[in-house]
Protein backbone atom coordinates (compact mmCIF):
# COMPACT_ATOMS: atom_id res chain seq x y z
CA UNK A 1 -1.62 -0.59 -11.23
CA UNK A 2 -4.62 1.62 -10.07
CA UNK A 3 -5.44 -0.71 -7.12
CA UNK A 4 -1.82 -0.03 -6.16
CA UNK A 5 -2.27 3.49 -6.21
CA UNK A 6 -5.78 3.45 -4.76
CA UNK A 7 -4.16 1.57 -1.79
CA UNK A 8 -0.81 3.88 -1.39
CA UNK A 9 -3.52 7.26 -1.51
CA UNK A 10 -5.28 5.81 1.27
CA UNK A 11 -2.41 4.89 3.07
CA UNK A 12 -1.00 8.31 2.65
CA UNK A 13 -4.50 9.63 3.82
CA UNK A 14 -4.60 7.09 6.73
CA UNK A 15 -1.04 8.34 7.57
CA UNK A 16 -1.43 12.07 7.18
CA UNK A 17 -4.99 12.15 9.66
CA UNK A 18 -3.27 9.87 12.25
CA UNK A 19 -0.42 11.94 12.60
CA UNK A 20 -2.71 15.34 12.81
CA UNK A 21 -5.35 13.93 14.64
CA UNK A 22 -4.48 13.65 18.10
CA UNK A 23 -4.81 10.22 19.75
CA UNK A 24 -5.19 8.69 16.57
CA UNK A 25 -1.91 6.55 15.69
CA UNK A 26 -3.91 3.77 15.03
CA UNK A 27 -4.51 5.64 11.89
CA UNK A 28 -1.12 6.00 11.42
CA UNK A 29 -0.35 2.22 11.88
CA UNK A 30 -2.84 1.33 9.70
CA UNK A 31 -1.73 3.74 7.15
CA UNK A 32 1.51 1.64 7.05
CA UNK A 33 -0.23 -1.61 6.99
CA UNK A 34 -2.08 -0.62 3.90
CA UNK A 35 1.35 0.78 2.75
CA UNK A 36 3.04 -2.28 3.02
CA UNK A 37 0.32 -4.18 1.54
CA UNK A 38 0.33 -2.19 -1.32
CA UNK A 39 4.06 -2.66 -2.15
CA UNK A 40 3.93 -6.40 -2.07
CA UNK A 41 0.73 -6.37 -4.03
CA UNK A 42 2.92 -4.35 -7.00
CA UNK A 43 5.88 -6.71 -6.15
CA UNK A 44 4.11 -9.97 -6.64
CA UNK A 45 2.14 -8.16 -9.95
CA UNK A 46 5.87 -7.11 -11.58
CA UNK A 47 7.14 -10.70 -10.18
CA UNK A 48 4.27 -12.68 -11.99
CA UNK A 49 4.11 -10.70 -15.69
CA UNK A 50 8.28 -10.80 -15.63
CA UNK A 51 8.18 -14.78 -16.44
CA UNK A 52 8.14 -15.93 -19.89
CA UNK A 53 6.28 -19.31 -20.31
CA UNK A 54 8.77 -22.06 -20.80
CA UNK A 55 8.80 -23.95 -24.62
């Protein structure tokens, strides 16, 4: 869980300086990337501890 947040605050900070910054939306679209990335990291996480071994 804190990798997921580590990678959604540095999205947001990504996001936030590419959108001030001028000329710098590559920030911005990285910012998303790492966004993205951090939502299917916590969906495959909540996907893998949600099975029960089978008897």
């Amino acid at each position: 869980m804190v990798l997921f947040l580590f990678l959604l605050l540095v999205a947001v900070v990504l996001g936030f300086i590419g959108v001030l910054a001028e000329g710098s939306l590559y920030l911005l679209i990285i910012g998303v990337l790492v966004a993205v990335v951090a939502v299917l990291y916590l969906g495959m996480k909540i996907r893998r501890s949600g099975r029960r071994p089978a008897r």
